[in-house]
Protein backbone atom coordinates (compact mmCIF):
# COMPACT_ATOMS: atom_id res chain seq x y z
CA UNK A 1 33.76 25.73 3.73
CA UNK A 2 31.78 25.29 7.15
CA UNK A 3 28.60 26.62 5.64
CA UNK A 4 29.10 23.83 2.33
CA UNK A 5 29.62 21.03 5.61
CA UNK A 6 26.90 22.27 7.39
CA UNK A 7 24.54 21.92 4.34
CA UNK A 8 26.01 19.03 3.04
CA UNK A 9 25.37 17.72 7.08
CA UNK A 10 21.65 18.77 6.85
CA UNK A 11 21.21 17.17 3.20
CA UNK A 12 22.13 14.00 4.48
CA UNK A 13 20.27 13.71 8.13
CA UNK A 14 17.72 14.53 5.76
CA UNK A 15 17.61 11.75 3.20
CA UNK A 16 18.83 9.24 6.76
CA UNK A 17 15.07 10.36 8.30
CA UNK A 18 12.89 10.14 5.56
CA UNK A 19 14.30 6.83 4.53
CA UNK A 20 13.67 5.44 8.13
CA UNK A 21 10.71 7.37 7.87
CA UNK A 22 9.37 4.87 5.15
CA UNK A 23 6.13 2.83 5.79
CA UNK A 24 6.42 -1.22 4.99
CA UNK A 25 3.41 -3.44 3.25
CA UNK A 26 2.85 -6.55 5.24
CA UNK A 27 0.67 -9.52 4.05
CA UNK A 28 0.00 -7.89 0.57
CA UNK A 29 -2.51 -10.13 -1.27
CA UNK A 30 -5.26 -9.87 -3.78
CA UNK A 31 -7.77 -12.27 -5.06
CA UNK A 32 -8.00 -14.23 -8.53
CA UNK A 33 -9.52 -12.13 -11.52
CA UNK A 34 -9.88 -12.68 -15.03
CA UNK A 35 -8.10 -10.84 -17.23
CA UNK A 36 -9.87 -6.94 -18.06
CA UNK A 37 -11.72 -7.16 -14.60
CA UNK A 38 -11.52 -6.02 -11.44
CA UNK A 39 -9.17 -7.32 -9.24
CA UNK A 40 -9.13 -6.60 -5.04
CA UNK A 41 -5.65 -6.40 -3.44
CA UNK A 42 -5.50 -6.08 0.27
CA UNK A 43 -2.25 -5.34 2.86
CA UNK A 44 -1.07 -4.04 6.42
CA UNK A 45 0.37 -1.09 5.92
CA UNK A 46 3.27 0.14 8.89
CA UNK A 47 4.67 3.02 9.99
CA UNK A 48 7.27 2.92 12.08
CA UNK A 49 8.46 6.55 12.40
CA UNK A 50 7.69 9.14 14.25
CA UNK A 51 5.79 11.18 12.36
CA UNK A 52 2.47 10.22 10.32
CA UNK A 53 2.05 9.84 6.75
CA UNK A 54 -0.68 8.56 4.19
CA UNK A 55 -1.01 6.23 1.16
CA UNK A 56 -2.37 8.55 -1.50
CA UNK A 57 -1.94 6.58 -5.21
CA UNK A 58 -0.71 3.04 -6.25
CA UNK A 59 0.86 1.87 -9.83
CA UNK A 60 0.62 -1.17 -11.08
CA UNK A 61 1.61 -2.34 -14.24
CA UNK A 62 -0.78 -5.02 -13.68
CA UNK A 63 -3.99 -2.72 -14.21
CA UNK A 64 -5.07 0.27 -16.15
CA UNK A 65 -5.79 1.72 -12.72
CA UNK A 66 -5.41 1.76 -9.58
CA UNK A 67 -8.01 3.22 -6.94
CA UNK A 68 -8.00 2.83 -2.97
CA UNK A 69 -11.29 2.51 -1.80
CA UNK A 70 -13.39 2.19 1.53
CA UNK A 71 -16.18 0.16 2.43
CA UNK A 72 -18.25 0.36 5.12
CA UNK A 73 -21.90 -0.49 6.31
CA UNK A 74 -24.09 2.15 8.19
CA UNK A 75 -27.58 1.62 9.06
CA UNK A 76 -27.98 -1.80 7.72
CA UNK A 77 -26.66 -0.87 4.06
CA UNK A 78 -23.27 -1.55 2.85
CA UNK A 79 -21.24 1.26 0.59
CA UNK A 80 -18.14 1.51 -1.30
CA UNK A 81 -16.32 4.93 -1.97
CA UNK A 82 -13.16 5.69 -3.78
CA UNK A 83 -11.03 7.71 -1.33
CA UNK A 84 -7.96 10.03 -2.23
CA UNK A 85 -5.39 9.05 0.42
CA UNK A 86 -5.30 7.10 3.44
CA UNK A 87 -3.81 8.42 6.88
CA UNK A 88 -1.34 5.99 8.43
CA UNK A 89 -0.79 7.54 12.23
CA UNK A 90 3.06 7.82 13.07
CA UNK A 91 3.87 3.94 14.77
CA UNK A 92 0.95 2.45 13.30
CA UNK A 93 -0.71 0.86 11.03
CA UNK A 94 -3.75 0.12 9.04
CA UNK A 95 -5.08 -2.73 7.80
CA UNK A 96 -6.49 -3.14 4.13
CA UNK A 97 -8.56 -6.01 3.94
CA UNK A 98 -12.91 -7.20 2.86
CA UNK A 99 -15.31 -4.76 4.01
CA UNK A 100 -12.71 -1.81 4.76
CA UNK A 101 -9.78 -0.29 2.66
CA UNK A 102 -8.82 -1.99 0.18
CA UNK A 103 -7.39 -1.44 -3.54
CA UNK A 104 -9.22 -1.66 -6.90
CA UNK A 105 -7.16 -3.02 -9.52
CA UNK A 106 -8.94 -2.27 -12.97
CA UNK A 107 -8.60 -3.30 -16.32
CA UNK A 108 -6.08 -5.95 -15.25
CA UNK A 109 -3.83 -6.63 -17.87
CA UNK A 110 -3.80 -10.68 -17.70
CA UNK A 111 -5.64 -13.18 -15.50
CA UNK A 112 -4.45 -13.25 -12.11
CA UNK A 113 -4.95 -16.81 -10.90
CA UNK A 114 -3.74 -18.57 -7.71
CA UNK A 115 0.05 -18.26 -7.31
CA UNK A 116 0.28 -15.74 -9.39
CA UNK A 117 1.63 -11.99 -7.86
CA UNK A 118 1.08 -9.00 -8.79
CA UNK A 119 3.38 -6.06 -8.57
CA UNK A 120 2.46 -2.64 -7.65
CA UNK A 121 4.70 0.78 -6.51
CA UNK A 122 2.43 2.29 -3.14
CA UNK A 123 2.93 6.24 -3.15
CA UNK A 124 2.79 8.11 0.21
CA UNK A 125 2.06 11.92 0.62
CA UNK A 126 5.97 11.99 2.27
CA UNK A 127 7.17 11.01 -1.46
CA UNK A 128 8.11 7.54 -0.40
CA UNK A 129 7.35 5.12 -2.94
CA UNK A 130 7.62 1.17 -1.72
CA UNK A 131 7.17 -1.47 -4.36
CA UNK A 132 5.00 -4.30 -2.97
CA UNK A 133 4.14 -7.65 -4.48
CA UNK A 134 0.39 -8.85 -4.19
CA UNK A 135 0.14 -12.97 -3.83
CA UNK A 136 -2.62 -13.97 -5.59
CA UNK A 137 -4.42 -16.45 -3.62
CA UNK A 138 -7.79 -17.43 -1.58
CA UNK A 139 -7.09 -16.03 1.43
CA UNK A 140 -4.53 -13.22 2.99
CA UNK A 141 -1.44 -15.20 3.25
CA UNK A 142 -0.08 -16.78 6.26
CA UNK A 143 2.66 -14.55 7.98
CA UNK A 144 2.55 -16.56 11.50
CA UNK A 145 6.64 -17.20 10.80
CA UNK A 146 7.48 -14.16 9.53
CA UNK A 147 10.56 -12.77 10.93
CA UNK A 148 11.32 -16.00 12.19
């Protein structure tokens, strides 16, 4: 009986930490697109608990595929690589946005045009999987009342 408590105790302190444990998408957002192209989503991803964890696939419905990919520029030349997971340290965060990580959506399934969103489940090497909406739009949206 103590041992079935006990186990049943640890089971649930368990699921309690990994679910605080979850990382949040702020600011999610992605550019227009016609429909079979490329689209470009882009996001602040947070971690709040105390241990780290990293994006490492996202599903949209949306696309045919979904890669996460880096850019950078080194000696004057700029470069784009797909990359298989992303770290996100334990109470940080990292920022997806032009010219660093940011998401490929391919083969989109319909034109994504301004005001439009577009849906997508973000997978995390802890198992956590957070839905996020991407507003389609110009620029990153504005978050300055967020919270508020």
């Amino acid at each position: 009986m103590i041992r079935a408590l006990l186990i049943a105790a640890t089971a649930m302190m368990a699921v309690t930490a990994s679910a605080q444990a979850a990382p949040s998408v702020q600011a999610a957002w992605s550019r227009p697109a016609s429909q079979g192209t490329t689209g470009a989503g882009f996001m602040v991803l947070v971690n709040a608990g105390a241990k780290p964890d990293a994006l490492v696939a996202v599903e949209s419905m949306g696309a045919r595929q979904v890669q996460i990919h880096q850019s950078s520029v080194s000696g004057g030349m700029a470069s784009m690589k797909m990359v298989t997971s992303v770290p996100i340290p334990a109470g940080g965060r990292v920022s997806f946005v032009p010219g660093g990580y940011h998401l490929m959506f391919m083969g989109l399934t319909k034109a994504q045009k301004v005001g439009d969103s577009l849906p997508a489940t973000l997978v995390f090497a802890s198992g956590a999987r957070i839905k996020a909406v991407f507003a389609v739009g110009l620029t990153a949206p504005d978050n300055s009342h967020a919270g508020h």
